[in-house]
Protein backbone atom coordinates (compact mmCIF):
# COMPACT_ATOMS: atom_id res chain seq x y z
CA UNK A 1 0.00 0.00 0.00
CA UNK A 2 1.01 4.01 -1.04
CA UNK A 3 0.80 6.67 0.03
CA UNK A 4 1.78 10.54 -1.84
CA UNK A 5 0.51 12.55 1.07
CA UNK A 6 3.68 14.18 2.80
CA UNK A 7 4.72 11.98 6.17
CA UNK A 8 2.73 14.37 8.20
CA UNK A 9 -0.15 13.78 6.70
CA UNK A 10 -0.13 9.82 6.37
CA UNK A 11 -3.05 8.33 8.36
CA UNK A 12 -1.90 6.29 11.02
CA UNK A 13 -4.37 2.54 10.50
CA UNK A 14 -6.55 2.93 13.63
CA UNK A 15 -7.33 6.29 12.10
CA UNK A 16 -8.77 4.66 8.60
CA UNK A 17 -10.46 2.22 10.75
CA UNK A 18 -11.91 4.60 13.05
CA UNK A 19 -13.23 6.77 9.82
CA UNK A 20 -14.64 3.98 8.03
CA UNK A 21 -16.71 2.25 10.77
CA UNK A 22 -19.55 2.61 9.34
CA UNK A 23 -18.91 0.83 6.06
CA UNK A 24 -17.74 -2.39 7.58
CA UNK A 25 -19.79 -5.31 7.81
CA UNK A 26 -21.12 -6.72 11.40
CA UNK A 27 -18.24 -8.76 11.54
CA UNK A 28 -15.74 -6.70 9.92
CA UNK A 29 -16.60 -4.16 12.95
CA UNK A 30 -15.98 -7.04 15.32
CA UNK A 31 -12.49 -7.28 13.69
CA UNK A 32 -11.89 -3.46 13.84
CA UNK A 33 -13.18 -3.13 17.42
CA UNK A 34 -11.16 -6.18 18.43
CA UNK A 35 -8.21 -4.24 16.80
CA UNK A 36 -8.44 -0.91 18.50
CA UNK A 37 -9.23 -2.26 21.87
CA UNK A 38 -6.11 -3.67 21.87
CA UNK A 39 -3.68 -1.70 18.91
CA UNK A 40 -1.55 -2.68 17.24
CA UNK A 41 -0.65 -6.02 19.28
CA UNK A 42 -4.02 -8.13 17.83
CA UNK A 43 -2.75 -7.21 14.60
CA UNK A 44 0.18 -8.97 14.97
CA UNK A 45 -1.16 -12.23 15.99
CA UNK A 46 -1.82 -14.92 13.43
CA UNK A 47 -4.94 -14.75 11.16
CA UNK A 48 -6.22 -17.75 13.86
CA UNK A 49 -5.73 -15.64 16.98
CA UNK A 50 -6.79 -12.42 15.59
CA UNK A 51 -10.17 -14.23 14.39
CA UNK A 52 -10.73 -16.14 18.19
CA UNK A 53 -9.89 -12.69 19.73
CA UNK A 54 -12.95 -10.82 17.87
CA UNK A 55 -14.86 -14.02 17.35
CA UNK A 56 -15.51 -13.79 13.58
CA UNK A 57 -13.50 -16.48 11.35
CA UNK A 58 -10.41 -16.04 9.74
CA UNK A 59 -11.81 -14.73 6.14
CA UNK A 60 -13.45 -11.97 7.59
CA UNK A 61 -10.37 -11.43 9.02
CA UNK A 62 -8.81 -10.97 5.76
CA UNK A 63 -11.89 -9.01 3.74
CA UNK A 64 -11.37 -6.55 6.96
CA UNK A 65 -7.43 -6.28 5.89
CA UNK A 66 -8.27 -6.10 2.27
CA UNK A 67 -10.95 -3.27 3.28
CA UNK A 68 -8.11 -1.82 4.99
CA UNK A 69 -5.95 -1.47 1.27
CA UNK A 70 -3.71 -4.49 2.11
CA UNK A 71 -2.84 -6.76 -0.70
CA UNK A 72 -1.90 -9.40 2.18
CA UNK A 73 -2.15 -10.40 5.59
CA UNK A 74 1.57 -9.39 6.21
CA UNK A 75 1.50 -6.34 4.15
CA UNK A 76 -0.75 -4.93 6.99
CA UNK A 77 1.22 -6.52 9.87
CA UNK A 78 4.34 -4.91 8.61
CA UNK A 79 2.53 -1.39 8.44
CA UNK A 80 1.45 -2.28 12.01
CA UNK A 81 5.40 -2.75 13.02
CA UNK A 82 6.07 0.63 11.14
CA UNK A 83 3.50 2.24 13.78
CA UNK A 84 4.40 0.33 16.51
CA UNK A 85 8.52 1.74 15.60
CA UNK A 86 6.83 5.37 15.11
CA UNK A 87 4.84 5.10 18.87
CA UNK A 88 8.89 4.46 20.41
CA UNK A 89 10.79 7.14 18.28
CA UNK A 90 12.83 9.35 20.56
CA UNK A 91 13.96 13.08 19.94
CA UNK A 92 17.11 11.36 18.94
CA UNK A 93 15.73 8.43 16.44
CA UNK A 94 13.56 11.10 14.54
CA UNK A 95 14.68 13.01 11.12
CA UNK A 96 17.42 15.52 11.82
CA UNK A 97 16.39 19.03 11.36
CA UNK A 98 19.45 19.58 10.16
CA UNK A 99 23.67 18.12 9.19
CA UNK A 100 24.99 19.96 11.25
CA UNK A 101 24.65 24.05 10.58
CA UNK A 102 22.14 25.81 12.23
CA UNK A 103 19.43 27.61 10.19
CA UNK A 104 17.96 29.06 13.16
CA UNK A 105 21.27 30.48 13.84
CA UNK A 106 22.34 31.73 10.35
CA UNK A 107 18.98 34.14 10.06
CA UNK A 108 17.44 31.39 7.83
CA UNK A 109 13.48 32.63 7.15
CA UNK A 110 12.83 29.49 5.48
CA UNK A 111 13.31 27.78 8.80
CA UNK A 112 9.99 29.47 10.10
CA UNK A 113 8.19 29.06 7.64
CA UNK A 114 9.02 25.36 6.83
CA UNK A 115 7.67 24.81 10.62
CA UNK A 116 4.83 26.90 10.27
CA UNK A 117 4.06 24.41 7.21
CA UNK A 118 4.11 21.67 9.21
CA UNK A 119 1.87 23.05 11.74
CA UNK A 120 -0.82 24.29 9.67
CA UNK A 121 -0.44 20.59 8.24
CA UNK A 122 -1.02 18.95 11.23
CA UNK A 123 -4.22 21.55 12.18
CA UNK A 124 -5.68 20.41 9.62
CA UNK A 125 -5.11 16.82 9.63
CA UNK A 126 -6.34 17.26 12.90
CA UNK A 127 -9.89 18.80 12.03
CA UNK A 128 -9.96 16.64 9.41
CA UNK A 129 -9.77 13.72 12.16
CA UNK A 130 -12.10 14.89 15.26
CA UNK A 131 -15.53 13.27 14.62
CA UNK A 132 -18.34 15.58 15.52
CA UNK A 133 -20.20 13.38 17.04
CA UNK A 134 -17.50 12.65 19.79
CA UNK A 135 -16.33 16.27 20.47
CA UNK A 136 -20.08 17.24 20.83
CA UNK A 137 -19.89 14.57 23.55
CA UNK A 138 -16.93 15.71 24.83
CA UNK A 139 -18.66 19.19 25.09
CA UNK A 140 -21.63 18.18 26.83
CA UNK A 141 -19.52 16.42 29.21
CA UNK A 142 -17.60 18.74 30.27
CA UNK A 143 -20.49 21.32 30.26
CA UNK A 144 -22.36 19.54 32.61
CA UNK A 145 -22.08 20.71 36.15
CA UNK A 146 -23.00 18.13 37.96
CA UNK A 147 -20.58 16.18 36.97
CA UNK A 148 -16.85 16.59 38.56
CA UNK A 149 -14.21 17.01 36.34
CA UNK A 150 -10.43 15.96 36.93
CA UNK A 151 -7.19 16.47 34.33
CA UNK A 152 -4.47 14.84 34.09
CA UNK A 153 -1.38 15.10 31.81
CA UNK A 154 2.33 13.84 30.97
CA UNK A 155 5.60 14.63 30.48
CA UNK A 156 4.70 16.93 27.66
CA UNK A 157 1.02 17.42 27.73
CA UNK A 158 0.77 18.24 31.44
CA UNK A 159 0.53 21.93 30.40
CA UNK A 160 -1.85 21.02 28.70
CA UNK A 161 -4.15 19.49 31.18
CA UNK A 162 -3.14 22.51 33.69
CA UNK A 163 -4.50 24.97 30.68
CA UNK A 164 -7.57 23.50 30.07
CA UNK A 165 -8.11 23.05 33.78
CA UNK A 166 -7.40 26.71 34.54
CA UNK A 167 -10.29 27.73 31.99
CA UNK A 168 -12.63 25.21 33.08
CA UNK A 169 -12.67 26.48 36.62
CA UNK A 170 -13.11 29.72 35.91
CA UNK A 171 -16.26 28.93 34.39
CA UNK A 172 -17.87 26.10 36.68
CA UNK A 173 -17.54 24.36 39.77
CA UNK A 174 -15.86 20.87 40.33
CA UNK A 175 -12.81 20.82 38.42
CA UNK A 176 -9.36 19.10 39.62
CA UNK A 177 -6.29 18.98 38.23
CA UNK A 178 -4.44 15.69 39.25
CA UNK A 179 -0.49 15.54 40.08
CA UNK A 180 1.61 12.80 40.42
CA UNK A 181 1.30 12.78 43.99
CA UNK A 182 -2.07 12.16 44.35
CA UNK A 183 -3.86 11.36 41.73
CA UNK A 184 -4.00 7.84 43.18
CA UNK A 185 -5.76 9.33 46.35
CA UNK A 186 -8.46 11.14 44.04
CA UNK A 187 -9.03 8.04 41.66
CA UNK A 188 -10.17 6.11 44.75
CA UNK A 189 -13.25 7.78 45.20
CA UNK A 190 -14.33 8.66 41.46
CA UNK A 191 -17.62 6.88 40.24
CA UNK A 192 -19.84 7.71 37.81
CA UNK A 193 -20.62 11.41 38.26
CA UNK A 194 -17.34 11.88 37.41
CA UNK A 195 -15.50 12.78 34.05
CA UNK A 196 -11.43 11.80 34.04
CA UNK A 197 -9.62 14.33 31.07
CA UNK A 198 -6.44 12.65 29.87
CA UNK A 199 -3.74 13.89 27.63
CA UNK A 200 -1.13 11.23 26.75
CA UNK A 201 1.04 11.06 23.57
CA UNK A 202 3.90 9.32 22.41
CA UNK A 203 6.48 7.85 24.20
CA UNK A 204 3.15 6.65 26.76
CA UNK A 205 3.02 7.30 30.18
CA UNK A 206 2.21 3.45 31.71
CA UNK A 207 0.61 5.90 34.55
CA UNK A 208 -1.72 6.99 32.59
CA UNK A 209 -3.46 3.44 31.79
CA UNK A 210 -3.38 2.63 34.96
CA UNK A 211 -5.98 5.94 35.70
CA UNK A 212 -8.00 5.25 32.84
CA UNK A 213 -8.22 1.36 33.76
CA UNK A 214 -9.45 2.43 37.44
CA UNK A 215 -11.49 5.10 36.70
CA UNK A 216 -13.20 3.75 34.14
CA UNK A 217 -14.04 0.23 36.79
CA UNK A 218 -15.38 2.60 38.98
CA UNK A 219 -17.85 3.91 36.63
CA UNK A 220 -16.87 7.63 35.79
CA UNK A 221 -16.49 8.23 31.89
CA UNK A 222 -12.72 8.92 30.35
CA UNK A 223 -11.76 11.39 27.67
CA UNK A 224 -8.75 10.96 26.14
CA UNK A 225 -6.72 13.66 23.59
CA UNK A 226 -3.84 11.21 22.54
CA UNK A 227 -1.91 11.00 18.99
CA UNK A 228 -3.27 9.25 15.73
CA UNK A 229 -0.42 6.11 16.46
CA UNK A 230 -3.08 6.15 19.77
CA UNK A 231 -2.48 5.98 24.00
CA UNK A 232 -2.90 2.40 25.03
CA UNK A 233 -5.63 4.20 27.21
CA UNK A 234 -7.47 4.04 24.21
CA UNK A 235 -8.90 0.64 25.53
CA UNK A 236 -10.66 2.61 28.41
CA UNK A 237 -11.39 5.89 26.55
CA UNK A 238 -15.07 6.88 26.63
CA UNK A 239 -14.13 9.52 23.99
CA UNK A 240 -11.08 9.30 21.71
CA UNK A 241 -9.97 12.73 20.48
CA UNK A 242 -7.13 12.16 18.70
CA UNK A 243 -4.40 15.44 17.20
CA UNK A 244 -1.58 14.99 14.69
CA UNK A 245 1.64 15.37 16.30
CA UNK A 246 4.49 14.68 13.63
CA UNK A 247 7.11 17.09 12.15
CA UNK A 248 9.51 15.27 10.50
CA UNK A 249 11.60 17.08 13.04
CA UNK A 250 13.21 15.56 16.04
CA UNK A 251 10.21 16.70 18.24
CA UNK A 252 6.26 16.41 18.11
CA UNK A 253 4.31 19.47 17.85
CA UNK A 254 1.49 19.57 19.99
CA UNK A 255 -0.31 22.78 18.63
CA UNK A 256 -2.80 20.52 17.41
CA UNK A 257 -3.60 19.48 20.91
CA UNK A 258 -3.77 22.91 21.82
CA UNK A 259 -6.65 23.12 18.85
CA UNK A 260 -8.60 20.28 20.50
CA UNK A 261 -8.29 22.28 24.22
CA UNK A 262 -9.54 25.95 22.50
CA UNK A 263 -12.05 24.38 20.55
CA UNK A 264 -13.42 22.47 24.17
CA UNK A 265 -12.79 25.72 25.82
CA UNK A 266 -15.16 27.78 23.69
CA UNK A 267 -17.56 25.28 23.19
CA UNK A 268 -18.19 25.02 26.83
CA UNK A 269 -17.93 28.52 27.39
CA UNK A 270 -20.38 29.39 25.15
CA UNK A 271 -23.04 26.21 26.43
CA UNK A 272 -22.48 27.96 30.47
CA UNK A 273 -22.10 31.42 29.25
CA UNK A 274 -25.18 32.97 31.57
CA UNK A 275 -23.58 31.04 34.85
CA UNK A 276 -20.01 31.57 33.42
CA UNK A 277 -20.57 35.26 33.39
CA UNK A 278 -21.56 35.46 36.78
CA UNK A 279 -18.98 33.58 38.25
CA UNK A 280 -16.39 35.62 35.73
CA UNK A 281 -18.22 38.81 37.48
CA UNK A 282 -17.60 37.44 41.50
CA UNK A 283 -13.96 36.41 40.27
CA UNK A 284 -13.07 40.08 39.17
CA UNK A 285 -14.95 41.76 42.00
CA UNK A 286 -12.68 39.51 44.40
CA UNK A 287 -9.95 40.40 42.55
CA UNK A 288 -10.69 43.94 42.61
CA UNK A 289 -11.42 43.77 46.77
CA UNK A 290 -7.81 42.42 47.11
């Protein structure tokens, strides 16, 4: 299978499957949600194993990797290694930006705009990605006030989760952002009033699973805002909001995360606006009083 869309823009497999779900077969969405419960490893199981796992038979396995645009069975188990390789690239294992001068430092404007390229391509793969349907969910999740709200982010999308927090609670009651330290303390007594925000990208943060797996057996719903190779919290995800992160550079860009977290932030705003604007109001008159 081909590709000519530039590397940033390459759909990652659970992404095709997630946007054709609706033209699969019954049992070809057996395969597919078999698949994404637990990506990319039932992929890389035999035909036999893969077909017990989602309890169809082995051809439907293979008309589901022939829907997929694999010629073969291990056509599309060798683009699920190529993921799998992508999810554990480090700063270091990535494309170079460069042999060795530094545009940046030689006053190079093509260097901006190359990135800003790159950005804009991963906005809009990003749009291009979120599913209405879930992001409206998201939305009326996080609109709804009697439901608490906790955040929680990694090594790089921590800021993230802090951000979206910070807006959140100025507009409604019942948010918490969770730390290290204790969000083990606060997952203890979630249940099903209760909505868990989590961003994790790649390399995964095995903390982060571990949330969404308890959380989610307590009853409270789980939002997750990963990458398109996808968290392996995507097994316990409620909602799946997933942003284009490549570069071709040695690091991910996240600004399509940040997308995601404005979009939520004036959705919501806009659904509590007459409460928001009262509490808004108190927050500036306490402000003022200080």
């Amino acid at each position: 299978m081909s590709s000519k869309e530039p590397e940033t823009m390459q759909l990652a497999l659970s992404e095709r499957i997630r946007r054709n779900m609706d033209t699969f077969t019954p049992s070809e969405k057996l395969a597919a949600h078999a698949l994404l419960a637990s990506y990319p490893f039932a992929g890389l199981e035999t035909v036999a194993q893969f077909a017990s796992r989602a309890s169809v038979s082995a051809p439907t396995i293979l008309r589901f990797v022939s829907r997929l645009g694999f010629s073969s069975y291990p056509e599309f188990q060798r683009g699920l290694r190529s993921e799998l390789e992508a999810q554990l690239e480090t700063p270091v294992t990535k494309a170079p930006v460069h042999d060795g001068s530094s545009a940046g430092d030689q006053g190079d404007a093509s260097l901006i705009h190359d990135v800003a390229d790159r950005l804009q391509e991963n906005i809009r793969a990003t749009i291009d990605s979120t599913i209405p349907a879930v992001l409206n969910a998201v939305i009326s999740a996080l609109s709804d006030e009697k439901r608490n709200i906790h955040l929680h982010g990694g090594q790089f999308t921590g800021s993230y989760a802090s951000y979206l927090a910070t807006h959140l609670r100025m507009m409604r009651r019942g948010v918490t952002l969770l730390e290290q330290r204790n969000w083990k303390d606060r997952a203890m007594d979630m249940g099903r009033k209760d909505v868990l925000v989590l961003f994790d990208i790649r390399r995964y943060d095995p903390e982060t699973l571990q949330l969404a797996r308890t959380a989610r057996s307590q009853g409270a719903s789980v939002i997750l805002i990963t990458d398109t190779w996808l968290s392996p919290a995507t097994r316990e995800a409620t909602h799946l909001l997933p942003a284009y992160i490549r570069t071709g550079h040695n690091w991910d860009s996240t600004v399509g995360i940040l997308l995601l977290c404005e979009t939520i932030i004036t959705a919501v705003t806009h659904q509590l606006w007459p409460k928001a604007k009262e509490r808004l109001s108190a927050m500036e008159q306490l402000r003022e009083g200080m």
